[in-house]
C-alpha atoms as a PDB file:
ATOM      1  CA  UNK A   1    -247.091  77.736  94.862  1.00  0.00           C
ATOM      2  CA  UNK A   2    -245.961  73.977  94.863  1.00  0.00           C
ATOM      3  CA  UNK A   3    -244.018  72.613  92.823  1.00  0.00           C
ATOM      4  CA  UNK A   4    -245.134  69.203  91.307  1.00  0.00           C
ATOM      5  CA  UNK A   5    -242.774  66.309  90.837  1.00  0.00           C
ATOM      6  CA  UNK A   6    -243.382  64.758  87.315  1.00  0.00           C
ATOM      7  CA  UNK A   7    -241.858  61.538  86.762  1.00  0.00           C
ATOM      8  CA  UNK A   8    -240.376  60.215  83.480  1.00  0.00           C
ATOM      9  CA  UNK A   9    -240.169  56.861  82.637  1.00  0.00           C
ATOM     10  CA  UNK A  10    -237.003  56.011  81.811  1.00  0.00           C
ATOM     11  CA  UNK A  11    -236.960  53.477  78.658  1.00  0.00           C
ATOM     12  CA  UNK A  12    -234.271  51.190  77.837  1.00  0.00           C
ATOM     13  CA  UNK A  13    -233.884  51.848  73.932  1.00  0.00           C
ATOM     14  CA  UNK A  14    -235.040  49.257  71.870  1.00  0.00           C
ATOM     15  CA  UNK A  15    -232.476  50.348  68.378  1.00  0.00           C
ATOM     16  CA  UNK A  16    -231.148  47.359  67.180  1.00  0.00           C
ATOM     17  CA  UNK A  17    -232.766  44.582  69.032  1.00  0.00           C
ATOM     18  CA  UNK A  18    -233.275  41.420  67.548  1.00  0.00           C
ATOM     19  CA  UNK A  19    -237.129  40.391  66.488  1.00  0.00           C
ATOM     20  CA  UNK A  20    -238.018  38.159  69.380  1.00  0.00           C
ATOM     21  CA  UNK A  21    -237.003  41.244  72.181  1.00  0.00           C
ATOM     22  CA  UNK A  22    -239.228  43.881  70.063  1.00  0.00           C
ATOM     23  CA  UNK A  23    -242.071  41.363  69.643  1.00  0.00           C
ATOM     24  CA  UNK A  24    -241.859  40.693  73.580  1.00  0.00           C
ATOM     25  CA  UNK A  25    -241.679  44.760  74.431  1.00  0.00           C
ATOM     26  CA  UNK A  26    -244.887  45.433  72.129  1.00  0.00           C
ATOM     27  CA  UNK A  27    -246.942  42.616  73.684  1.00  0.00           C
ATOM     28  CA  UNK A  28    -246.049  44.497  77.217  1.00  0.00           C
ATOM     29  CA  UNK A  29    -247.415  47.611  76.071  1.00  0.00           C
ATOM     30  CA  UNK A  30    -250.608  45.490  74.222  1.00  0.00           C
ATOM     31  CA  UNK A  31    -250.955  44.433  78.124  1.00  0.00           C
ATOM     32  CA  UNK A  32    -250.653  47.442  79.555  1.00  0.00           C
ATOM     33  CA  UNK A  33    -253.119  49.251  77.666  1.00  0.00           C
ATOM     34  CA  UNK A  34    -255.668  46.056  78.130  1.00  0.00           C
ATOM     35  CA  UNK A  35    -255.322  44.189  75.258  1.00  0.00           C
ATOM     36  CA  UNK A  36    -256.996  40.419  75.007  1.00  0.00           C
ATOM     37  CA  UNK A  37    -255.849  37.471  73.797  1.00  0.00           C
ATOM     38  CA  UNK A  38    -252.247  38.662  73.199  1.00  0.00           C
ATOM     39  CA  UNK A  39    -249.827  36.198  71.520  1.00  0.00           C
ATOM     40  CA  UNK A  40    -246.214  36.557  70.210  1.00  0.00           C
ATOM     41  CA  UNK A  41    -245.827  34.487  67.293  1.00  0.00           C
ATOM     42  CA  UNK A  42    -243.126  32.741  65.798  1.00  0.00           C
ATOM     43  CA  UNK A  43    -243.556  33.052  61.798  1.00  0.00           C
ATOM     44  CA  UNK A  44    -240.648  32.564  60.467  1.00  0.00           C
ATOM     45  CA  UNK A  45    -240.652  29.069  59.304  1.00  0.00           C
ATOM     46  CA  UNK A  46    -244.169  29.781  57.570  1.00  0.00           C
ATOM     47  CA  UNK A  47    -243.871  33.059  55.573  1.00  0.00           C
ATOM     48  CA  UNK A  48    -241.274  35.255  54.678  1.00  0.00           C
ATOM     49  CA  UNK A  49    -242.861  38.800  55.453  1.00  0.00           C
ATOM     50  CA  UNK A  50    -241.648  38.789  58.918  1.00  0.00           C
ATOM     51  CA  UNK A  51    -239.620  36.467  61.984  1.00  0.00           C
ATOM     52  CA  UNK A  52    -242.934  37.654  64.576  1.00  0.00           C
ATOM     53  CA  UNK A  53    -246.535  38.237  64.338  1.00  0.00           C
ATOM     54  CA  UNK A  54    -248.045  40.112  67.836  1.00  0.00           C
ATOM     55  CA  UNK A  55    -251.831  39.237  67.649  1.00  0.00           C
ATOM     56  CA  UNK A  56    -253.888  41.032  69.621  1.00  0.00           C
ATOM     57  CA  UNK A  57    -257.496  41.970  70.417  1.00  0.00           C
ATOM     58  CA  UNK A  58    -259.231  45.123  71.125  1.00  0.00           C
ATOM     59  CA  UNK A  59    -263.059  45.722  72.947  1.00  0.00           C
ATOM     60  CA  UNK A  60    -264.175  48.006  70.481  1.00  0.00           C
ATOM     61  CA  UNK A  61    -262.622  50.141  67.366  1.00  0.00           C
ATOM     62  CA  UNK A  62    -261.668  52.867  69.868  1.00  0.00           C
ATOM     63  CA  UNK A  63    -259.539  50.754  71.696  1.00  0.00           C
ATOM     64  CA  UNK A  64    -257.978  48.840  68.540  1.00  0.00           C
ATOM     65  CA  UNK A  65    -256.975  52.216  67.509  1.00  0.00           C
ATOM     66  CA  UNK A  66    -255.670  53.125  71.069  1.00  0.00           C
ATOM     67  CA  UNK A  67    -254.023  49.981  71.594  1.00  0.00           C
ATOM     68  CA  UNK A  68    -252.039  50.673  67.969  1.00  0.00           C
ATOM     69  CA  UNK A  69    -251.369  54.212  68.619  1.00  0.00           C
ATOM     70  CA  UNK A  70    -250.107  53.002  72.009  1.00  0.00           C
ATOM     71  CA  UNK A  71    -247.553  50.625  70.169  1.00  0.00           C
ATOM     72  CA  UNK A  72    -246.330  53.585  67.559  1.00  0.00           C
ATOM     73  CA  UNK A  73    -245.585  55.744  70.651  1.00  0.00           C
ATOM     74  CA  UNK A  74    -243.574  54.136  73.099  1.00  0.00           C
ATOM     75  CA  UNK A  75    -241.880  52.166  70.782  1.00  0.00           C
ATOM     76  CA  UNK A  76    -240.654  55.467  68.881  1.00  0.00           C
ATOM     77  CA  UNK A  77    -239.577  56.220  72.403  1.00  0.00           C
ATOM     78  CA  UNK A  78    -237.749  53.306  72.608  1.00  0.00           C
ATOM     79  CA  UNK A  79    -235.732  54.496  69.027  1.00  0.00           C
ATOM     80  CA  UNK A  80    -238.004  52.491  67.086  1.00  0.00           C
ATOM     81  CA  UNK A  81    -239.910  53.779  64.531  1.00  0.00           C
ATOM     82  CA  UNK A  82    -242.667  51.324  61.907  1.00  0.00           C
ATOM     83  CA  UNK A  83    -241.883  51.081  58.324  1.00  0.00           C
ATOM     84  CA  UNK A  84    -245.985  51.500  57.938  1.00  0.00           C
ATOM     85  CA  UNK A  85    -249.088  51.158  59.562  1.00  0.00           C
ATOM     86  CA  UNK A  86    -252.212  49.981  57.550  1.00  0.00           C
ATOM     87  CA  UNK A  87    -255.855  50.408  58.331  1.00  0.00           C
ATOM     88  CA  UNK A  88    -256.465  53.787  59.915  1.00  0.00           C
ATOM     89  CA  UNK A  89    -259.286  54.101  58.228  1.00  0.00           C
ATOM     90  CA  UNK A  90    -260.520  50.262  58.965  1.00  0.00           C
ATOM     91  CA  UNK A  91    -262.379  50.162  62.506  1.00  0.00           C
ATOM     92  CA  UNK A  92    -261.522  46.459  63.003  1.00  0.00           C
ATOM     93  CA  UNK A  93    -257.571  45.603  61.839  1.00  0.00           C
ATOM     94  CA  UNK A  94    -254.610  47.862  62.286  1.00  0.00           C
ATOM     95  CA  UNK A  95    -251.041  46.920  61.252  1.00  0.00           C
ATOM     96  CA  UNK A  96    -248.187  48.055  62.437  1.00  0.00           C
ATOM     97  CA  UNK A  97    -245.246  47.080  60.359  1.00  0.00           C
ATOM     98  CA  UNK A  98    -241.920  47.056  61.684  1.00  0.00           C
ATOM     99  CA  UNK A  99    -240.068  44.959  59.724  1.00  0.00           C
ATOM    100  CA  UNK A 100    -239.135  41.993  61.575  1.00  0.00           C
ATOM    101  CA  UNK A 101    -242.174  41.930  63.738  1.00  0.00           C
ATOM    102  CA  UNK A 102    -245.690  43.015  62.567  1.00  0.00           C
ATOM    103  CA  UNK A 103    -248.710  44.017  64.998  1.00  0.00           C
ATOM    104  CA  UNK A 104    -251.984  42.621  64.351  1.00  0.00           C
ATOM    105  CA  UNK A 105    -254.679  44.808  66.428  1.00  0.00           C
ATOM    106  CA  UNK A 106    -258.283  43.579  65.895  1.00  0.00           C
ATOM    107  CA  UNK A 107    -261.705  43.441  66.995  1.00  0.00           C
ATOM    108  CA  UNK A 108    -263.094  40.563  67.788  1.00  0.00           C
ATOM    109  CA  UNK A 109    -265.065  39.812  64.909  1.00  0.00           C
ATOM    110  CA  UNK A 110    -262.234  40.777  63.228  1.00  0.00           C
ATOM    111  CA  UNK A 111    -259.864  38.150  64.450  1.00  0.00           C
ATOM    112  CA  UNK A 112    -262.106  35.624  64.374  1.00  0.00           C
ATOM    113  CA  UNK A 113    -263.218  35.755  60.744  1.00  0.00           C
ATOM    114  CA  UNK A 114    -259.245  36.326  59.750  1.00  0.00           C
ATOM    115  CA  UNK A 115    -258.235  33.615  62.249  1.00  0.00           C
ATOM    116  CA  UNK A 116    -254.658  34.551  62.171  1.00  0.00           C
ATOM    117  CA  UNK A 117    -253.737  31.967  64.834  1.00  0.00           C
ATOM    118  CA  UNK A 118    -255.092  29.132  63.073  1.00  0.00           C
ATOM    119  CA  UNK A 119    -252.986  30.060  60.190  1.00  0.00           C
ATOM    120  CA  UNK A 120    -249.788  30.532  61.852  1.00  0.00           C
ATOM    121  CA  UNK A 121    -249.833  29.614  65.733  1.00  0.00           C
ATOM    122  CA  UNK A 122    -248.512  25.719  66.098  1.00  0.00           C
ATOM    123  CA  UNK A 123    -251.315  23.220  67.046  1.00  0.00           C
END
């Protein structure tokens, strides 16, 4: 019988990084997984929940959910783990909360009504 090679990605651990490096690794695995409209977001200077939003947007609630579930595991591979994720249960927003940067996952009806990136993107 052959034996099959099986690859493993090797990940640079992301424990410790500042805010703008975590915001920039999660919006490569939003575009990896074929995320739309994907924006890193400087928030700092307009609310004090967090230095980065990642926006994103998702086809359909499957993907939303896929795309968030995505971000949860290879970050945790990275040696990052969210302090909380919100809306599980929604079909249309997920958050993923880690700390300094939080991940916005929507639909598209979602994000428009919400319109995070009028709120907080510069003009």
């Amino acid at each position: 019988m052959d034996q099959l090679e099986i690859k493993s990605e090797s990940l640079v651990s992301l424990e410790g990084a500042d805010a703008k490096t975590l915001a920039e690794a999660i919006a490569e695995v939003l575009d990896s997984k074929k995320g739309h409209d994907i924006k890193v977001v400087h928030v700092a200077d307009k609310t004090v929940i967090a230095e980065y939003f990642v926006i994103c947007t998702g086809n359909s609630s499957t993907q939303v959910k896929a795309l968030a579930g995505e971000v949860e595991y290879k970050m945790e591979q990275r040696g990052v783990v969210p302090y909380g994720v919100e809306g599980r249960d929604n079909n249309s927003w997920l958050i993923v909360d880690y700390s300094h940067v939080i991940v916005h996952v929507f639909s598209r009806e979602a994000r428009e009504f919400y319109n995070l990136d009028k709120l907080y993107c510069d003009r």
